[in-house]
C-alpha atoms as a PDB file:
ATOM      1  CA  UNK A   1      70.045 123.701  76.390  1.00  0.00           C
ATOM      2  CA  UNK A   2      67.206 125.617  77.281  1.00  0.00           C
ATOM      3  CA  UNK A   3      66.434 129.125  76.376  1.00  0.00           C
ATOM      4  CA  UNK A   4      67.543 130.175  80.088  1.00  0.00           C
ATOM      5  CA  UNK A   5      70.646 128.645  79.843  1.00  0.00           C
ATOM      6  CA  UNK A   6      71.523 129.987  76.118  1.00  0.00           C
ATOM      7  CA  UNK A   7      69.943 133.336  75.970  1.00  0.00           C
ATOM      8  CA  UNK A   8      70.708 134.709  79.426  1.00  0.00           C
ATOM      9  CA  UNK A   9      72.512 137.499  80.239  1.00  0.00           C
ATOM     10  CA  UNK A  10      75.308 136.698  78.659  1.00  0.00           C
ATOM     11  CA  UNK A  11      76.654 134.093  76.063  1.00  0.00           C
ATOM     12  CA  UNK A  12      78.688 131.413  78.302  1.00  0.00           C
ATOM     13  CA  UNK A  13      82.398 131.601  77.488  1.00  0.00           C
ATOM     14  CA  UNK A  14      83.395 129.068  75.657  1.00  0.00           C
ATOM     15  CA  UNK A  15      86.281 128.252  77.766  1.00  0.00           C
ATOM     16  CA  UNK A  16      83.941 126.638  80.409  1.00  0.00           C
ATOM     17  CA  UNK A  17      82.384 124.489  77.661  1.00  0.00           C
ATOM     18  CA  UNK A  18      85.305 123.326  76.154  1.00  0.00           C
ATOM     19  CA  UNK A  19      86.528 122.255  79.976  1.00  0.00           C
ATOM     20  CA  UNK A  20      83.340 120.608  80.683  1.00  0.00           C
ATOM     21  CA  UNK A  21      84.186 118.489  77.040  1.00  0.00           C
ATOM     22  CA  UNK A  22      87.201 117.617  78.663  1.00  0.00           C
ATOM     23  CA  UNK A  23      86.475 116.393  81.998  1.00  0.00           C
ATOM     24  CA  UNK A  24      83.231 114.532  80.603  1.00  0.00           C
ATOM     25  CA  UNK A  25      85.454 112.994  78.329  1.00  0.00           C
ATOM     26  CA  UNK A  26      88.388 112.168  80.694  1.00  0.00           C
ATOM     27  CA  UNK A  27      86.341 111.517  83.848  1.00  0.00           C
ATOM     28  CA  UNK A  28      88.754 113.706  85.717  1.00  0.00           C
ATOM     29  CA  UNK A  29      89.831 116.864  86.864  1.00  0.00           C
ATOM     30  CA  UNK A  30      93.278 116.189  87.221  1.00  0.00           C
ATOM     31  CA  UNK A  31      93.292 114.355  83.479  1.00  0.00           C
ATOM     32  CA  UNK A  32      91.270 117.553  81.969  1.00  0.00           C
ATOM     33  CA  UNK A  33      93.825 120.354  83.395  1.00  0.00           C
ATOM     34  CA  UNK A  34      96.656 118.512  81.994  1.00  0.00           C
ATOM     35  CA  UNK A  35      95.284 117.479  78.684  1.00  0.00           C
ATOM     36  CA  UNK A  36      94.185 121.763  78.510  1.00  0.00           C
ATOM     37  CA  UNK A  37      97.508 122.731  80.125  1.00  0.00           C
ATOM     38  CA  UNK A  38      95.637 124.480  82.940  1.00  0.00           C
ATOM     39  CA  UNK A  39      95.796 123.942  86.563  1.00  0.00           C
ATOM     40  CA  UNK A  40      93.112 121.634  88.282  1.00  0.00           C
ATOM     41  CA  UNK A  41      92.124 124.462  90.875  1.00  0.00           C
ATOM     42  CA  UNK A  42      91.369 126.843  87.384  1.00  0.00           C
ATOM     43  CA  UNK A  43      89.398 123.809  86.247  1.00  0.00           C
ATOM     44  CA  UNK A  44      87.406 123.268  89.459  1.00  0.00           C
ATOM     45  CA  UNK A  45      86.337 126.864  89.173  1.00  0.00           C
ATOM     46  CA  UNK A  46      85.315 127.015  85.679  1.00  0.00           C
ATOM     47  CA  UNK A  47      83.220 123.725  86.075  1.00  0.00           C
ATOM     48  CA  UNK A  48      82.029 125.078  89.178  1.00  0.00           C
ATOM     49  CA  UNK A  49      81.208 128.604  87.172  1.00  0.00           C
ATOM     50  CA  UNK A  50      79.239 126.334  84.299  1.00  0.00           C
ATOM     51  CA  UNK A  51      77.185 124.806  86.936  1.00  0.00           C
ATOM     52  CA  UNK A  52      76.269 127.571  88.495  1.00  0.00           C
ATOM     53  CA  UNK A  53      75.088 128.929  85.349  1.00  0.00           C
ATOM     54  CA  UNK A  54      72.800 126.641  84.783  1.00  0.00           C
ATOM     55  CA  UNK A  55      71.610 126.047  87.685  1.00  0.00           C
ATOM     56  CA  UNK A  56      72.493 122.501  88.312  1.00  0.00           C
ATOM     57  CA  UNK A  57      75.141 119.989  89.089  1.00  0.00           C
ATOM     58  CA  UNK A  58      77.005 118.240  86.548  1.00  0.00           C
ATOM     59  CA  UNK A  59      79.409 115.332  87.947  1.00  0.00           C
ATOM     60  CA  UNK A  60      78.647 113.842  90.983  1.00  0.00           C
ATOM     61  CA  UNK A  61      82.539 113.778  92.511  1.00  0.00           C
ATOM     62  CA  UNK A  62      84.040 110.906  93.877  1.00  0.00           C
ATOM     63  CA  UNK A  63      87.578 109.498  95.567  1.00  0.00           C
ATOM     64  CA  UNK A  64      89.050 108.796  91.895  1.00  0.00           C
ATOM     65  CA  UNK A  65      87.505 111.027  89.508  1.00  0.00           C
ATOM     66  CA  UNK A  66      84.233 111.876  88.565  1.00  0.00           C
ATOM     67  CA  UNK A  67      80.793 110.388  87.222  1.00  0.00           C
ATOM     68  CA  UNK A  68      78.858 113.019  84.638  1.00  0.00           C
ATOM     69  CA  UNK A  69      75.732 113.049  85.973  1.00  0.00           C
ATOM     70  CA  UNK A  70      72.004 112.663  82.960  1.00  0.00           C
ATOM     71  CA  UNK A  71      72.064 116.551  82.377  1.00  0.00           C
ATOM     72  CA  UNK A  72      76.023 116.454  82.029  1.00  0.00           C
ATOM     73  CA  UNK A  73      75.693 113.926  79.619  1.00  0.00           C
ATOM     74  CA  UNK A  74      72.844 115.852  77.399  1.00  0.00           C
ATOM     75  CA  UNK A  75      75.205 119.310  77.031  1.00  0.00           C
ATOM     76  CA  UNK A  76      77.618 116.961  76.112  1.00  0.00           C
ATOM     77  CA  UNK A  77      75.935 115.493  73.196  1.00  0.00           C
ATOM     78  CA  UNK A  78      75.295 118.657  71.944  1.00  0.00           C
ATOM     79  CA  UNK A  79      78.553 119.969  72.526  1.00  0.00           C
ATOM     80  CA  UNK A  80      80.662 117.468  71.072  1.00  0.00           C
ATOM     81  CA  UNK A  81      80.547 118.260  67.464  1.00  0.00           C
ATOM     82  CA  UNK A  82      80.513 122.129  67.065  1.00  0.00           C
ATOM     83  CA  UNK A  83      83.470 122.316  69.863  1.00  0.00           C
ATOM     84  CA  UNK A  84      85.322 119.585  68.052  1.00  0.00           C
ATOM     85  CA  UNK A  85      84.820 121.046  64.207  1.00  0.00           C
ATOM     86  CA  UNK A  86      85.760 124.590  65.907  1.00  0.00           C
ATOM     87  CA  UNK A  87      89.057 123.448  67.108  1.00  0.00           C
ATOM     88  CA  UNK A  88      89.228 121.759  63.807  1.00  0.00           C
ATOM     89  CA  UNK A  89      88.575 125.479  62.666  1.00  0.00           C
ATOM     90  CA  UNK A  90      90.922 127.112  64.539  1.00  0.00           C
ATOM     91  CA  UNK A  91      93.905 125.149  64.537  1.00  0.00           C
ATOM     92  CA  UNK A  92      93.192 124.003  68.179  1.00  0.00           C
ATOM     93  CA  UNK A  93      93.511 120.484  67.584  1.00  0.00           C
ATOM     94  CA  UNK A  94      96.756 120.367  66.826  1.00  0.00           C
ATOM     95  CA  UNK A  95      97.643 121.542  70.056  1.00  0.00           C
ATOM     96  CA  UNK A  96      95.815 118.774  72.019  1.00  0.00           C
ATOM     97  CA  UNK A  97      97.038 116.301  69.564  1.00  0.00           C
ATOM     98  CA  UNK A  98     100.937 116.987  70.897  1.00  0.00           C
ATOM     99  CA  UNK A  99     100.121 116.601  74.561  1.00  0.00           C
ATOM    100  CA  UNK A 100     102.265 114.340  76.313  1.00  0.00           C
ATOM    101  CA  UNK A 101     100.874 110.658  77.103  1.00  0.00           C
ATOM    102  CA  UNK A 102     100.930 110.145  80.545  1.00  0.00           C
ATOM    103  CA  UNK A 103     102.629 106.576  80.663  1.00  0.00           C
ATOM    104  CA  UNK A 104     103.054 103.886  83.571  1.00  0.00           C
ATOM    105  CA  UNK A 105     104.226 100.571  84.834  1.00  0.00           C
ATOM    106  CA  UNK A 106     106.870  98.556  86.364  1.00  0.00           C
ATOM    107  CA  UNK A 107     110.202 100.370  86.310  1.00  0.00           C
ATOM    108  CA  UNK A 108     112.074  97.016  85.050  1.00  0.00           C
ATOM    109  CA  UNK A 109     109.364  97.014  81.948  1.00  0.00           C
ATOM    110  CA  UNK A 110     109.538 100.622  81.525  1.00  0.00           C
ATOM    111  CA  UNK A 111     113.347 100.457  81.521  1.00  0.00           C
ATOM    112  CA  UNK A 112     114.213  97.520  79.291  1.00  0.00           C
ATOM    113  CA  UNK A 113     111.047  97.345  77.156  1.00  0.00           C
ATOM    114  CA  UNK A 114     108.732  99.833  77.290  1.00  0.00           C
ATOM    115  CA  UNK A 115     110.755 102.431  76.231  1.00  0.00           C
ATOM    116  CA  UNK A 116     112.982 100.829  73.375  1.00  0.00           C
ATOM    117  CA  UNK A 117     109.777 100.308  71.876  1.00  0.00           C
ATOM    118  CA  UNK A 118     108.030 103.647  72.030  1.00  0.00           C
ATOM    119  CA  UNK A 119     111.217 105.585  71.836  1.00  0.00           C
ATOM    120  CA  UNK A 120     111.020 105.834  67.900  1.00  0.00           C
ATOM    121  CA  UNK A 121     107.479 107.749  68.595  1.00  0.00           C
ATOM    122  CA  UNK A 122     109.802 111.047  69.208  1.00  0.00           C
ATOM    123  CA  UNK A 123     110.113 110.928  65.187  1.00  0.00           C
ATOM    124  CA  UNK A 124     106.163 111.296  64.357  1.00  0.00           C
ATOM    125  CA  UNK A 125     106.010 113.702  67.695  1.00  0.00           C
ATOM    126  CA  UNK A 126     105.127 111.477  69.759  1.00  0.00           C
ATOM    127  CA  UNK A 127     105.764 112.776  73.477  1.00  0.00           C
ATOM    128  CA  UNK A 128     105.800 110.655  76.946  1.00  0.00           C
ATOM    129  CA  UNK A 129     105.982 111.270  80.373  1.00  0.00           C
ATOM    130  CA  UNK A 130     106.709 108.150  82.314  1.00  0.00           C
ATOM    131  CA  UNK A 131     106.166 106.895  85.841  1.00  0.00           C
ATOM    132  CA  UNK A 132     107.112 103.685  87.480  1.00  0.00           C
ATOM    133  CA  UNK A 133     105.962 101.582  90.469  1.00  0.00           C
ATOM    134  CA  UNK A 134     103.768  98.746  91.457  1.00  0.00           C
ATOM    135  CA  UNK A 135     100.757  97.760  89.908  1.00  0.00           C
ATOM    136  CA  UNK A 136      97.899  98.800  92.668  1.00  0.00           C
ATOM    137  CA  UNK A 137      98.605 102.253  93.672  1.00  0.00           C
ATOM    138  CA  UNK A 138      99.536 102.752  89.632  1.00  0.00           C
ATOM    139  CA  UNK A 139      96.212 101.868  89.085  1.00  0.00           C
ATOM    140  CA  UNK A 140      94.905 104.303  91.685  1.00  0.00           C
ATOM    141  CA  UNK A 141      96.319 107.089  89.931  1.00  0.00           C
ATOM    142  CA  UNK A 142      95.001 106.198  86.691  1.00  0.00           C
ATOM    143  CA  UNK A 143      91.649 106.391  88.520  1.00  0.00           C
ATOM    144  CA  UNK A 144      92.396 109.101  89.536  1.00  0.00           C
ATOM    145  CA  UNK A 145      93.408 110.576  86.087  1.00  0.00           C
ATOM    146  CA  UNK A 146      97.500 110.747  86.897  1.00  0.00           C
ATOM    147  CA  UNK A 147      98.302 108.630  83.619  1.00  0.00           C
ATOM    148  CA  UNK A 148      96.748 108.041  80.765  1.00  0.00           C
ATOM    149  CA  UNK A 149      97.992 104.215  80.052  1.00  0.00           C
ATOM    150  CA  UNK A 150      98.901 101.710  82.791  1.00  0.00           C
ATOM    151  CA  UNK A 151     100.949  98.564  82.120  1.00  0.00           C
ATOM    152  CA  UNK A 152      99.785  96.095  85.317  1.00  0.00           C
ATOM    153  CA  UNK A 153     100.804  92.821  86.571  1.00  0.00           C
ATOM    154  CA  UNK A 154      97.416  91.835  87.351  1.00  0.00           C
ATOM    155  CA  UNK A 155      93.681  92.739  85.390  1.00  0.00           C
ATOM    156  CA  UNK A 156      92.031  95.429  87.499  1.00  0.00           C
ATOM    157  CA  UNK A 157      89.121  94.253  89.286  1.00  0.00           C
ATOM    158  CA  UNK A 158      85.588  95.626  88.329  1.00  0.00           C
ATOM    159  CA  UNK A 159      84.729  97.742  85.195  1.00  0.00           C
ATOM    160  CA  UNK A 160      85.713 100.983  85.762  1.00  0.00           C
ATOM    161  CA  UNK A 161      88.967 100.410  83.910  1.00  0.00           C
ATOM    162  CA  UNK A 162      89.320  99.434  80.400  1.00  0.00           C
ATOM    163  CA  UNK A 163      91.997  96.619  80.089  1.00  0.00           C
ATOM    164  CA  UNK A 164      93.218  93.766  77.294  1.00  0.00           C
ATOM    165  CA  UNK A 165      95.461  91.127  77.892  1.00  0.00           C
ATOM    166  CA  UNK A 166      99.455  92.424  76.381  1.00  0.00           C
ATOM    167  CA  UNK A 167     101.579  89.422  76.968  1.00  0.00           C
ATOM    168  CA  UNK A 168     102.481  86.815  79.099  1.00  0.00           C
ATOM    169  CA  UNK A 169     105.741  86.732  80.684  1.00  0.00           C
ATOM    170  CA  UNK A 170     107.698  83.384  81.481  1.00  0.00           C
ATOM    171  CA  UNK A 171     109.892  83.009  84.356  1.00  0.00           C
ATOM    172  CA  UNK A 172     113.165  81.197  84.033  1.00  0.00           C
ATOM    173  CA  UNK A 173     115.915  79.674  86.721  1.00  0.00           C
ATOM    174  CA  UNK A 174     119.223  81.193  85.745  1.00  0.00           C
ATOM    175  CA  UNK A 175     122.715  80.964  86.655  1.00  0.00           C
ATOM    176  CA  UNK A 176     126.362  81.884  85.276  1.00  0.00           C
ATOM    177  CA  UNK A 177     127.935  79.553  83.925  1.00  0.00           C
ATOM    178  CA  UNK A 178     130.277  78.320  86.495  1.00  0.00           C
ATOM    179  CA  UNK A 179     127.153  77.983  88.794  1.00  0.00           C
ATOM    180  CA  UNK A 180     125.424  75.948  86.178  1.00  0.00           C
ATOM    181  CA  UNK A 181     128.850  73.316  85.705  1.00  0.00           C
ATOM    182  CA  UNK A 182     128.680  73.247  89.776  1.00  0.00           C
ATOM    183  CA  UNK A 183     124.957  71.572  89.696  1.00  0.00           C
ATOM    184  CA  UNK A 184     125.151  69.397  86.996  1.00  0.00           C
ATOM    185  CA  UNK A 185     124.253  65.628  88.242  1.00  0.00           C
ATOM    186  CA  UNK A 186     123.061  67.981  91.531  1.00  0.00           C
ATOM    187  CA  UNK A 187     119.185  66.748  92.517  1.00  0.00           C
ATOM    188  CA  UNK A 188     118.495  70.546  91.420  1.00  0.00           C
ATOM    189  CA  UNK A 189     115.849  72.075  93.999  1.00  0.00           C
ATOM    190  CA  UNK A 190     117.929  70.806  97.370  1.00  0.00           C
ATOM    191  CA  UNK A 191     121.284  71.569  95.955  1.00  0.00           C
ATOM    192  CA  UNK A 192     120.072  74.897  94.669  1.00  0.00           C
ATOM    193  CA  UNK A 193     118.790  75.741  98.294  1.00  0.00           C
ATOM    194  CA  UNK A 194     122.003  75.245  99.967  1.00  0.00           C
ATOM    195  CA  UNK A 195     123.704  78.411  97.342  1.00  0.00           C
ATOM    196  CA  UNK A 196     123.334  81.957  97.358  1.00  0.00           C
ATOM    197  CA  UNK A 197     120.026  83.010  95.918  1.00  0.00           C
ATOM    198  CA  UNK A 198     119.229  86.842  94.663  1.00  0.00           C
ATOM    199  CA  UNK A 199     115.678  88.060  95.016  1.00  0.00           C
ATOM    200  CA  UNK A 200     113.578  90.935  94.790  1.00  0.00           C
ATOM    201  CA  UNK A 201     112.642  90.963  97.944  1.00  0.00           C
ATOM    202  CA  UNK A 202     112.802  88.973 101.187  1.00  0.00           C
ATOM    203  CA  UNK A 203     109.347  87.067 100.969  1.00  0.00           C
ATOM    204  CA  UNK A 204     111.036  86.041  97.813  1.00  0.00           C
ATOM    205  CA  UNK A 205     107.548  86.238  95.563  1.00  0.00           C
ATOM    206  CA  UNK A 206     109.397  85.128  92.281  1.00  0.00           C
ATOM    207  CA  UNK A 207     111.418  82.190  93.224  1.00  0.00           C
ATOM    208  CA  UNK A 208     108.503  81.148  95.741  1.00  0.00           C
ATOM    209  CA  UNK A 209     106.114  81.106  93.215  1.00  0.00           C
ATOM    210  CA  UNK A 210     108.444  78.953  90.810  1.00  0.00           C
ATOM    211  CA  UNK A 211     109.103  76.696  93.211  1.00  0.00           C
ATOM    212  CA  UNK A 212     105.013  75.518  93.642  1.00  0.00           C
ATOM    213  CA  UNK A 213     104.850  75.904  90.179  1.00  0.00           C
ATOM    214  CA  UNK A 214     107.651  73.891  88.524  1.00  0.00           C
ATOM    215  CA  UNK A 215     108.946  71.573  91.458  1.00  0.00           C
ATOM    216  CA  UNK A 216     105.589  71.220  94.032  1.00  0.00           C
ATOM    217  CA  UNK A 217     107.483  72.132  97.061  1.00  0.00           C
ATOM    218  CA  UNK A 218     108.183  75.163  99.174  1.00  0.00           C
ATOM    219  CA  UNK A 219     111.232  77.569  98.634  1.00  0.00           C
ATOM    220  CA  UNK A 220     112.635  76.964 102.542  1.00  0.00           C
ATOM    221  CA  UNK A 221     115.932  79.545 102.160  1.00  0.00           C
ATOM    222  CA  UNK A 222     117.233  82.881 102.854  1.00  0.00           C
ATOM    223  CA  UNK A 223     118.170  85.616  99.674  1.00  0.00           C
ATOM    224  CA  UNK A 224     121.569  86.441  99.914  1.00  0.00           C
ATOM    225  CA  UNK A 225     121.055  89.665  98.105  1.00  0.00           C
ATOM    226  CA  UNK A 226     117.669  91.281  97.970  1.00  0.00           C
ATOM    227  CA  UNK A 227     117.086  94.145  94.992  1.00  0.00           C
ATOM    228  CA  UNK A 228     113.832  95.618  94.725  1.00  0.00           C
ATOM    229  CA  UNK A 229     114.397  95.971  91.383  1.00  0.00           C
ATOM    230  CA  UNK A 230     114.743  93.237  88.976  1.00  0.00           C
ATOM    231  CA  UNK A 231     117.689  94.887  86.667  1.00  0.00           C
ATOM    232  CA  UNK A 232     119.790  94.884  89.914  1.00  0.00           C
ATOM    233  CA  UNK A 233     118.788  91.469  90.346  1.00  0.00           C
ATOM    234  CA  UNK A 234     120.213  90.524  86.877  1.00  0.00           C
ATOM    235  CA  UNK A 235     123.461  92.598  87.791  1.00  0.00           C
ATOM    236  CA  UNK A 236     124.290  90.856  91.196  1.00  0.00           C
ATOM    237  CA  UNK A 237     123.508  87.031  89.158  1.00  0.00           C
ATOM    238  CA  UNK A 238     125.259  88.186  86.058  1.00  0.00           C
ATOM    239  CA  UNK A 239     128.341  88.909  87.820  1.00  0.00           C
ATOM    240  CA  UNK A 240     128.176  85.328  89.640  1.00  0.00           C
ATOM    241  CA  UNK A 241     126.608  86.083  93.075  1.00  0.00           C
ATOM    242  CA  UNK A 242     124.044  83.454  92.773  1.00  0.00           C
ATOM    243  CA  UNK A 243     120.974  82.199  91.126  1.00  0.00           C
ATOM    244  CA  UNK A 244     117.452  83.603  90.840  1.00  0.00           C
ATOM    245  CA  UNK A 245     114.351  83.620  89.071  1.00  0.00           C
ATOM    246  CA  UNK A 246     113.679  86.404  86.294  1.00  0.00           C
ATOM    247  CA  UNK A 247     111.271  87.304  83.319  1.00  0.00           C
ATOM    248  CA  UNK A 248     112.784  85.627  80.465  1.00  0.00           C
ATOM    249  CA  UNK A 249     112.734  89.196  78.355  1.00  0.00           C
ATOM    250  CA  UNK A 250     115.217  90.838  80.899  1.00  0.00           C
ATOM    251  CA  UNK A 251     117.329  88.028  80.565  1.00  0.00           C
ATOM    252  CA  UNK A 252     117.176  87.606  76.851  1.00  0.00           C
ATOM    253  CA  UNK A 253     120.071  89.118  75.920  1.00  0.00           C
ATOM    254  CA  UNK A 254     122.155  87.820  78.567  1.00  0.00           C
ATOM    255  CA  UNK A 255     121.147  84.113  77.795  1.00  0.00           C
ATOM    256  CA  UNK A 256     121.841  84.295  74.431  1.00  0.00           C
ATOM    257  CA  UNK A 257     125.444  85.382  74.507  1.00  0.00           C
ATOM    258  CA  UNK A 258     126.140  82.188  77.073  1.00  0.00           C
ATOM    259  CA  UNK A 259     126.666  84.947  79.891  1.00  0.00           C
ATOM    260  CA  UNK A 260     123.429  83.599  81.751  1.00  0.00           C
ATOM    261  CA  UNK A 261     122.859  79.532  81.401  1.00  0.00           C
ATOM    262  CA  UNK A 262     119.363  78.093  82.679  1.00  0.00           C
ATOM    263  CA  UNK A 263     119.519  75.659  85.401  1.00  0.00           C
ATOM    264  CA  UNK A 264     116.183  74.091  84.271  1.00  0.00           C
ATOM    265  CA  UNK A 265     113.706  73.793  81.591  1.00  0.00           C
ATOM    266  CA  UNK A 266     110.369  72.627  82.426  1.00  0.00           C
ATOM    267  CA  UNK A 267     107.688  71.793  79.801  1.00  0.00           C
ATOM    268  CA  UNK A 268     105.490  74.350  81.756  1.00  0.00           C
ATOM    269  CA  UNK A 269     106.847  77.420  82.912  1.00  0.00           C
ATOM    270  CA  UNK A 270     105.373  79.543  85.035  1.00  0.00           C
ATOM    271  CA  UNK A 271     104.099  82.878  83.609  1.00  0.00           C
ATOM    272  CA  UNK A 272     102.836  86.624  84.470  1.00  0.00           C
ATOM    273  CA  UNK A 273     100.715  88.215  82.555  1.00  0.00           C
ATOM    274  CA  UNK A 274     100.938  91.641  81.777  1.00  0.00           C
ATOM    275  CA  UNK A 275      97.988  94.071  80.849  1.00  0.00           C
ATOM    276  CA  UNK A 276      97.416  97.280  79.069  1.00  0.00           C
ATOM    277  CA  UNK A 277      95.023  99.828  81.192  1.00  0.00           C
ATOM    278  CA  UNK A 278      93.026 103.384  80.874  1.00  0.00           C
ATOM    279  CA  UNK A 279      90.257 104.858  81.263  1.00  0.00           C
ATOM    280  CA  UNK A 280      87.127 103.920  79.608  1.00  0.00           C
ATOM    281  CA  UNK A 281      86.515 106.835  76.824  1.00  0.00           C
ATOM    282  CA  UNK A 282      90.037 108.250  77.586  1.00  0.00           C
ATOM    283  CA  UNK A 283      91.832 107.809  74.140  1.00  0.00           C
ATOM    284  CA  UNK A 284      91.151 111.227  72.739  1.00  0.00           C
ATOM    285  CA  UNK A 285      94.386 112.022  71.887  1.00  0.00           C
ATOM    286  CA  UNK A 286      95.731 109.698  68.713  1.00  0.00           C
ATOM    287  CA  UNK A 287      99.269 110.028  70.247  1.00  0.00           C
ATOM    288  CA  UNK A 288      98.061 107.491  73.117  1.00  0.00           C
ATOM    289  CA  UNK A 289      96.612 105.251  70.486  1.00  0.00           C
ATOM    290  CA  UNK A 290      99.789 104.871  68.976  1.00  0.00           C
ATOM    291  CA  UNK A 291     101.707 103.985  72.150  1.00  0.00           C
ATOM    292  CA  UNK A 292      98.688 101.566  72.900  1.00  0.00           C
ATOM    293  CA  UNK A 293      99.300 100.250  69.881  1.00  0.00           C
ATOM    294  CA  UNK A 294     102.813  99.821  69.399  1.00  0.00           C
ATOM    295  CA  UNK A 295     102.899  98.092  72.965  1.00  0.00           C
ATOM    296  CA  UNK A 296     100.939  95.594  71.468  1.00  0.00           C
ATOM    297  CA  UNK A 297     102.366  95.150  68.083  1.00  0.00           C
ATOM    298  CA  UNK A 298     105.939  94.617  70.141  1.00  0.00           C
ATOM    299  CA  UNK A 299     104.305  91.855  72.551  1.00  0.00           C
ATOM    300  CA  UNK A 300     103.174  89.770  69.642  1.00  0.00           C
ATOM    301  CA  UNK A 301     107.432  89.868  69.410  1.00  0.00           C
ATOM    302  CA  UNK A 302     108.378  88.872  72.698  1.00  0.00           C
END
């Protein structure tokens, strides 16, 4: 910093530094007043108060986020260290280290997996705040800096995003029991056509998708049940409406105890895969390594 900006009038309050840190490091309002506990108006101000201290703008603001501009990037160099040992100092590390990790993804993930996974965390403090819904406007938000860790159905496109592959998710033709007895010596795709099919919704993505996959032929049928949510899906075919295509892990259980049969077993199934997402530099706080990494320990599982 020059000796305008360090020797003015007045020392600059270290408040507005240590919110510049965090923005710079987050790339985002929103991301910085909830990782400081402060509202994102308070933080506009005080970043707007830094810059017009010295004279010059620091982030150049976009739709999702913002991008530190060369001079933002210098004060942050220097910053980095003497703001980090003095929270060290002052015990105010410990407070960042128990915010809440912002997590997200698909609500039938979140609900059978995710959380039976990360819900030992509570034990080593570990706390989460969890949103569901589909992968692109997910992603948005994490652009925006609404979450923290994103688990998507599809890799982001472009480089803005960090992501790495977490697993791969088969898809598997199930049926109760009695359904299954009913189709055996049955020419499987036709006969299956002509019975009640559950979906997750009416373009039928799922069972589509299976069908070009596995049989090379188009799905030509109406759902009899549509559920835009795979766990109701299970329900409805659990309790013998029909058949339908689901992710073998929310199945699992249900397969195993003979209360789910599957109605076919190709040598290559078709698969989703799933990915792990954030924001490039965003892992500050070691409570959203350790849900990072104890998604991906679990997957190796699955």
């Amino acid at each position: 910093m020059s000796d305008q900006e360090t020797h003015g009038s007045s020392p600059l309050d270290l408040n507005l530094l240590r919110t510049f840190l965090a923005v710079h490091r987050l790339g985002s309002f929103t991301a910085a007043a909830r990782r400081l506990g402060l509202s994102q108006s308070t933080v506009t101000m005080q970043i707007r108060a830094l810059e017009n201290r010295l004279g010059r703008e620091l982030f150049e603001r976009r739709a999702h986020g913002v991008t530190p501009l060369p001079h933002a990037d210098e004060l942050a160099g220097q910053l980095s260290v003497p703001l980090d040992q003095l929270s060290a100092i002052t015990g105010e590390e410990s407070g960042s280290v128990a915010a809440p990790v912002h997590l997200a993804g698909p609500a039938e993930f979140m609900g059978v997996v995710g959380l039976r996974v990360l819900a030992p965390l509570v034990t080593q403090g570990v706390r989460l705040r969890v949103a569901i819904g589909l992968t692109e406007p997910l992603l948005e938000e994490l652009r925006a800096g609404r979450h923290d860790l994103v688990v998507a159905t599809r890799r982001p496109r472009g480089r803005t995003l960090h992501t790495e592959l977490l697993a791969d998710e088969e898809f598997v033709l199930v049926a109760t029991p009695v359904w299954a007895e009913q189709l055996k010596g049955q020419e499987l795709p036709t006969t299956l056509e002509s019975l009640p099919l559950i979906a997750y919704a009416e373009d039928l993505p799922i069972a589509r998708r299976y069908w070009r996959h596995v049989f090379n032929r188009r799905l030509h049928v109406q759902a009899t049940i549509t559920v835009p949510d795979l766990r109701g899906v299970l329900t409805a075919v659990t309790a013998g409406a029909g058949w339908s295509v689901l992710p073998s892990y929310l199945c699992r259980t249900e397969l195993a105890s003979g209360a789910l049969q599957l109605l076919h077993q190709p040598q290559d199934p078709p698969i989703n895969t799933a990915y792990l997402v954030q924001r490039p530099g965003s892992a500050t706080n070691p409570h959203l390594t350790l849900v990072r990494e104890s998604l991906l320990a679990a997957a190796k599982t699955w």
